[in-house]
N, C-alpha and C. Protein backbone atom coordinates (compact mmCIF):
# COMPACT_ATOMS: atom_id res chain seq x y z
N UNK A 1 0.83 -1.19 0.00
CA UNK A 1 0.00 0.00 0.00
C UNK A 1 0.87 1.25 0.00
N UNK A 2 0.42 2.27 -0.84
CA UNK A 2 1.32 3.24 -0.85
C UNK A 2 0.33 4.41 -0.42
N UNK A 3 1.16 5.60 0.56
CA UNK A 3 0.47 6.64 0.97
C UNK A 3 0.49 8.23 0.48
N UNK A 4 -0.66 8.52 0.43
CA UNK A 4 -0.77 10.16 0.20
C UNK A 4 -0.91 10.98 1.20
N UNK A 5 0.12 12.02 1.44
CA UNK A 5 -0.10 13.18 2.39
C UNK A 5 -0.67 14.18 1.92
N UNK A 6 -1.67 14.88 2.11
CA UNK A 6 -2.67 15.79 1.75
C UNK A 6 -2.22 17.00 3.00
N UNK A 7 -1.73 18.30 2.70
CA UNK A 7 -1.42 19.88 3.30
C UNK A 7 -0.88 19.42 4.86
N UNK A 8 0.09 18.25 4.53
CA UNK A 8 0.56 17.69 6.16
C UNK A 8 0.24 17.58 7.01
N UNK A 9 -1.20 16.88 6.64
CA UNK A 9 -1.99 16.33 7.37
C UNK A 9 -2.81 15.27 7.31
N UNK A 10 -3.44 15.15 6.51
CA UNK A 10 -4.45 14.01 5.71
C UNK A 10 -3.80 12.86 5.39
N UNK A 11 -3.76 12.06 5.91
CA UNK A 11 -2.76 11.01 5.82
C UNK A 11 -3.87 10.05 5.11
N UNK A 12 -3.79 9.05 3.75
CA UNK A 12 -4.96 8.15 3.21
C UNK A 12 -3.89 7.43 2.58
N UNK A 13 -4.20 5.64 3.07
CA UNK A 13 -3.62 4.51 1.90
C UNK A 13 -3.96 4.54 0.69
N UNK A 14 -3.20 4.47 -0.45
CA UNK A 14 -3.98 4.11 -1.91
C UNK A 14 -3.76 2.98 -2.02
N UNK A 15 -4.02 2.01 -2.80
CA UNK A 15 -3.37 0.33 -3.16
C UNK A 15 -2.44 1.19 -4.35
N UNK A 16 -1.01 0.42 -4.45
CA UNK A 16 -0.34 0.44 -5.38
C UNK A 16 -1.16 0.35 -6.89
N UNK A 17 -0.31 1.55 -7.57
CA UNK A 17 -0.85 1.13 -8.94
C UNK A 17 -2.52 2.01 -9.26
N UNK A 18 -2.74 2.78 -8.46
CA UNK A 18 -4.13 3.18 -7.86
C UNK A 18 -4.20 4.47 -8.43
N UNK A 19 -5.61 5.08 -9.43
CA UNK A 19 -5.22 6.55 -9.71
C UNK A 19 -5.31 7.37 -8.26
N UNK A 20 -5.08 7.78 -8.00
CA UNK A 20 -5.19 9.63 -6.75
C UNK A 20 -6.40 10.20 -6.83
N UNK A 21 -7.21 10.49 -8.41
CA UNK A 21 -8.61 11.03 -8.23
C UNK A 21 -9.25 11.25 -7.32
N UNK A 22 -9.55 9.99 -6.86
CA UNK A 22 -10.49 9.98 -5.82
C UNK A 22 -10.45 10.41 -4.47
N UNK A 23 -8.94 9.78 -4.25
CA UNK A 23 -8.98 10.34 -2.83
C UNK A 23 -8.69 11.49 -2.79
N UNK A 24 -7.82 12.40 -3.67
CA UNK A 24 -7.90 14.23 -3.84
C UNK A 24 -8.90 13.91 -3.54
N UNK A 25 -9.84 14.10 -4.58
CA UNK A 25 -11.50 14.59 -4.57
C UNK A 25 -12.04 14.39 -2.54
N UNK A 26 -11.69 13.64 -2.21
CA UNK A 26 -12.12 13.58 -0.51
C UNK A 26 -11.46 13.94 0.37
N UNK A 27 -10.20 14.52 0.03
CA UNK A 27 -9.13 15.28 0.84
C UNK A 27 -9.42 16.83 0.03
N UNK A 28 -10.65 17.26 -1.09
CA UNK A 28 -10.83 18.41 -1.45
C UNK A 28 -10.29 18.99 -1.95
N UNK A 29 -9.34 18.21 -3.04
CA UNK A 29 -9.17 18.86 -4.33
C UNK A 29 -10.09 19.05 -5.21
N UNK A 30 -10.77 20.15 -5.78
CA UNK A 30 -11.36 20.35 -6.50
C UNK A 30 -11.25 19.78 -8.01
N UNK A 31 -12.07 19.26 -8.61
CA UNK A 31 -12.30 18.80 -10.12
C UNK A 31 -13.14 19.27 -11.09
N UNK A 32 -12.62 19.26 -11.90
CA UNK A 32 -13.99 19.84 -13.19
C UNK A 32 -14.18 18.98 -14.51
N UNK A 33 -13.57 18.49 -15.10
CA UNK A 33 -13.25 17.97 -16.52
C UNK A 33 -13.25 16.42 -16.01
N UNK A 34 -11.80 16.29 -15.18
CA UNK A 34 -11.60 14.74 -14.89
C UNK A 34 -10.80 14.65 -16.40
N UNK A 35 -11.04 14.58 -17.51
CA UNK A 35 -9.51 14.90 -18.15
C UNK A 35 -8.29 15.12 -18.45
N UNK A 36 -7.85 16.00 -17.67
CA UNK A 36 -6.38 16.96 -18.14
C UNK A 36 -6.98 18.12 -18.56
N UNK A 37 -8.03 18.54 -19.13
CA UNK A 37 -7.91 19.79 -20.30
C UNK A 37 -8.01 20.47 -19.42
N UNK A 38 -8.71 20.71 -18.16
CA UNK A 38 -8.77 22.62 -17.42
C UNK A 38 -8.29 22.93 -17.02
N UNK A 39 -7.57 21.85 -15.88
CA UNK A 39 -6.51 22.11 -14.68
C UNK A 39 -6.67 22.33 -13.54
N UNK A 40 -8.01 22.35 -13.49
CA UNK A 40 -8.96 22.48 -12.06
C UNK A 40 -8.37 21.97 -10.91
N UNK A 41 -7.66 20.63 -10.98
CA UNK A 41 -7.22 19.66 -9.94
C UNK A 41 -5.38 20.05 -9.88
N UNK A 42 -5.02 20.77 -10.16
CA UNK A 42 -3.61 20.78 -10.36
C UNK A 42 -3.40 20.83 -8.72
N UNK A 43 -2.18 20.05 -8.36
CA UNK A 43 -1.31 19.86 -7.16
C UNK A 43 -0.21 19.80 -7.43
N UNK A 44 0.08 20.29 -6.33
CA UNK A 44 1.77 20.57 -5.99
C UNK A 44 2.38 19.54 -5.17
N UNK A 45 3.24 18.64 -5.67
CA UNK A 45 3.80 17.78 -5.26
C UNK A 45 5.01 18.30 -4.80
N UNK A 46 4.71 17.79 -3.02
CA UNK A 46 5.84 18.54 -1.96
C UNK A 46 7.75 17.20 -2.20
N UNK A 47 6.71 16.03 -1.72
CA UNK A 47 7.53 14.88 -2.00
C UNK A 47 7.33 13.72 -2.76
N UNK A 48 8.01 12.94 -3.05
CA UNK A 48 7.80 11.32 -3.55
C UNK A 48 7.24 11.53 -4.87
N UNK A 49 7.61 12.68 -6.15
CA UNK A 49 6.98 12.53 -7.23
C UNK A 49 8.00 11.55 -7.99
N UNK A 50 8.98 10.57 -7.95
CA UNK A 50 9.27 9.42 -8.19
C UNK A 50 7.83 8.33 -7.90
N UNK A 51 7.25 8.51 -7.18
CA UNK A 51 6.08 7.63 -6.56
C UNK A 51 5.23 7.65 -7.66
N UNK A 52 5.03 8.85 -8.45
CA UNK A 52 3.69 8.90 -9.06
C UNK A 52 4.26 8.07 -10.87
N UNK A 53 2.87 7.98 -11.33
CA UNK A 53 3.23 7.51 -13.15
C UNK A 53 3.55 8.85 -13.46
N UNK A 54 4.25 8.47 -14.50
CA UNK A 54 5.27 9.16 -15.76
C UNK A 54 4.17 10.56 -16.10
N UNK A 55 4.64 11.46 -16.32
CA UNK A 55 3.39 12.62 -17.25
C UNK A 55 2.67 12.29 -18.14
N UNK A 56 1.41 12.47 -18.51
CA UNK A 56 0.76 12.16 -19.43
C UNK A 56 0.72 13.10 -20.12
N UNK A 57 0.23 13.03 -21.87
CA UNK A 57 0.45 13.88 -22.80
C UNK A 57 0.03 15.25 -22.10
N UNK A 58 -1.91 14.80 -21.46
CA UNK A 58 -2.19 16.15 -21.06
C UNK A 58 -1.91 16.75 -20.20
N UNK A 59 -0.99 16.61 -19.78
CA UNK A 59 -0.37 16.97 -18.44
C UNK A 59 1.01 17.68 -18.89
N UNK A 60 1.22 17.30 -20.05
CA UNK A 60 2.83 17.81 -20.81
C UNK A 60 1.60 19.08 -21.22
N UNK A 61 0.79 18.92 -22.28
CA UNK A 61 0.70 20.30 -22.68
C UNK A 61 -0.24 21.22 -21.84
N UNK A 62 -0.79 21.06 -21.03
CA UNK A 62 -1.43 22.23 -19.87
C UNK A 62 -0.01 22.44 -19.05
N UNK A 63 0.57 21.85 -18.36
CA UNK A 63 1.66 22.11 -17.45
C UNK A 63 2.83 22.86 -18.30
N UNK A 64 3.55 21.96 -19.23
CA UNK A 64 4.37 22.27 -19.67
C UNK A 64 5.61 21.59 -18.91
N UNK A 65 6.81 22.63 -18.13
CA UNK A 65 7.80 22.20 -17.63
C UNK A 65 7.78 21.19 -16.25
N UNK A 66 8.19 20.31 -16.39
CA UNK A 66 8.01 19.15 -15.48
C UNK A 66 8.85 19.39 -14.25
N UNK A 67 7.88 20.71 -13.52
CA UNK A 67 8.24 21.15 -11.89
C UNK A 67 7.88 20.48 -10.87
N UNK A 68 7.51 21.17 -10.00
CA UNK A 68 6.97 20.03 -9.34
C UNK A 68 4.64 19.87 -9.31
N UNK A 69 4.52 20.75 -10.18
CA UNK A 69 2.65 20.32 -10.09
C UNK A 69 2.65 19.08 -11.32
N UNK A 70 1.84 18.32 -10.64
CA UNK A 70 0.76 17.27 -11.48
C UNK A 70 -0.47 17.87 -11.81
N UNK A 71 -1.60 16.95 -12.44
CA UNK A 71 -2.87 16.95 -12.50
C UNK A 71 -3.03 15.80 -11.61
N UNK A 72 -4.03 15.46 -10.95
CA UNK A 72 -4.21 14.98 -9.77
C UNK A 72 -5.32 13.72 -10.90
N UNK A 73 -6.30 13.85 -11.60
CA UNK A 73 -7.10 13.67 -12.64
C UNK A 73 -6.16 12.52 -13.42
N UNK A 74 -5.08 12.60 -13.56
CA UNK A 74 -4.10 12.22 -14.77
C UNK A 74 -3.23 10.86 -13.53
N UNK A 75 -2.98 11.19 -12.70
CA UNK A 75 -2.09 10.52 -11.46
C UNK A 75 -2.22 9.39 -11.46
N UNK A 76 -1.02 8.29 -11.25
CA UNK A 76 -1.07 6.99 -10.83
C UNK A 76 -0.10 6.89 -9.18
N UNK A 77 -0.20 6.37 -8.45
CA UNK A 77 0.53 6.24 -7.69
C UNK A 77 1.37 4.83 -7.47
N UNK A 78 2.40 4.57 -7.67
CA UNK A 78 3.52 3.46 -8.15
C UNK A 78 3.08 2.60 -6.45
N UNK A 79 3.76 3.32 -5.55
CA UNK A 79 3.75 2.69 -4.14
C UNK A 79 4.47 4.29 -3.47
N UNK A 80 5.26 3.28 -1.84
CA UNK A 80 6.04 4.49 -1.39
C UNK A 80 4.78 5.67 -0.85
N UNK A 81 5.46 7.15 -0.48
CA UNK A 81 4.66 7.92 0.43
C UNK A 81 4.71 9.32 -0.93
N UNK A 82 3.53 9.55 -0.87
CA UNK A 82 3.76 10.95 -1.79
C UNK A 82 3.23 11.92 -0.60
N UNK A 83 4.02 12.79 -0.74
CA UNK A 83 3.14 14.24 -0.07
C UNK A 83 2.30 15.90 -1.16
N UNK A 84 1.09 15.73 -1.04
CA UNK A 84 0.78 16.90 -1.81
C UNK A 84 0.62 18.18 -1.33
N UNK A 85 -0.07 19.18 -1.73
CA UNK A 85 -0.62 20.65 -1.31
C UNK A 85 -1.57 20.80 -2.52
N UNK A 86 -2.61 21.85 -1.80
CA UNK A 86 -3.41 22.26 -2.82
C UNK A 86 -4.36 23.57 -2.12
């Protein structure tokens, strides 16, 4: 089981391999599309973005430079501890 930290606090298991969607969405990241295209869900990944899947196309062209925000919408989580903000 791999974990998400939500504003260093919200501590939630995902199962490996698991998109993030959901549990953002209940730790209150906001969503709109569920896509990639708006960006509604964008997070800032504090730690463990080794943890997450690779960028997805839509995530290359709304984001652009591969800093540290994801789309939360787009997210896989590998295993290991990610920490977000939002």
């Amino acid at each position: 089981m791999a974990k998400l930290i939500a504003n260093n606090e919200d501590e939630v298991e995902v199962a490996d391999g698991e998109r993030i969607k959901d549990v953002c969405e209940e730790l209150g990241v906001p969503f709109a599309c569920e896509e990639g295209i708006c960006g509604t869900c964008v997070i800032e990944v504090n730690e463990g973005m080794e943890n997450l899947s690779e960028f997805t196309e839509e995530e290359e062209d709304f984001i652009g430079d591969r800093g540290t925000e994801r789309l939360a919408c787009q997210c896989r989580i590998k295993g290991g501890c990610v920490k977000i903000s939002f």
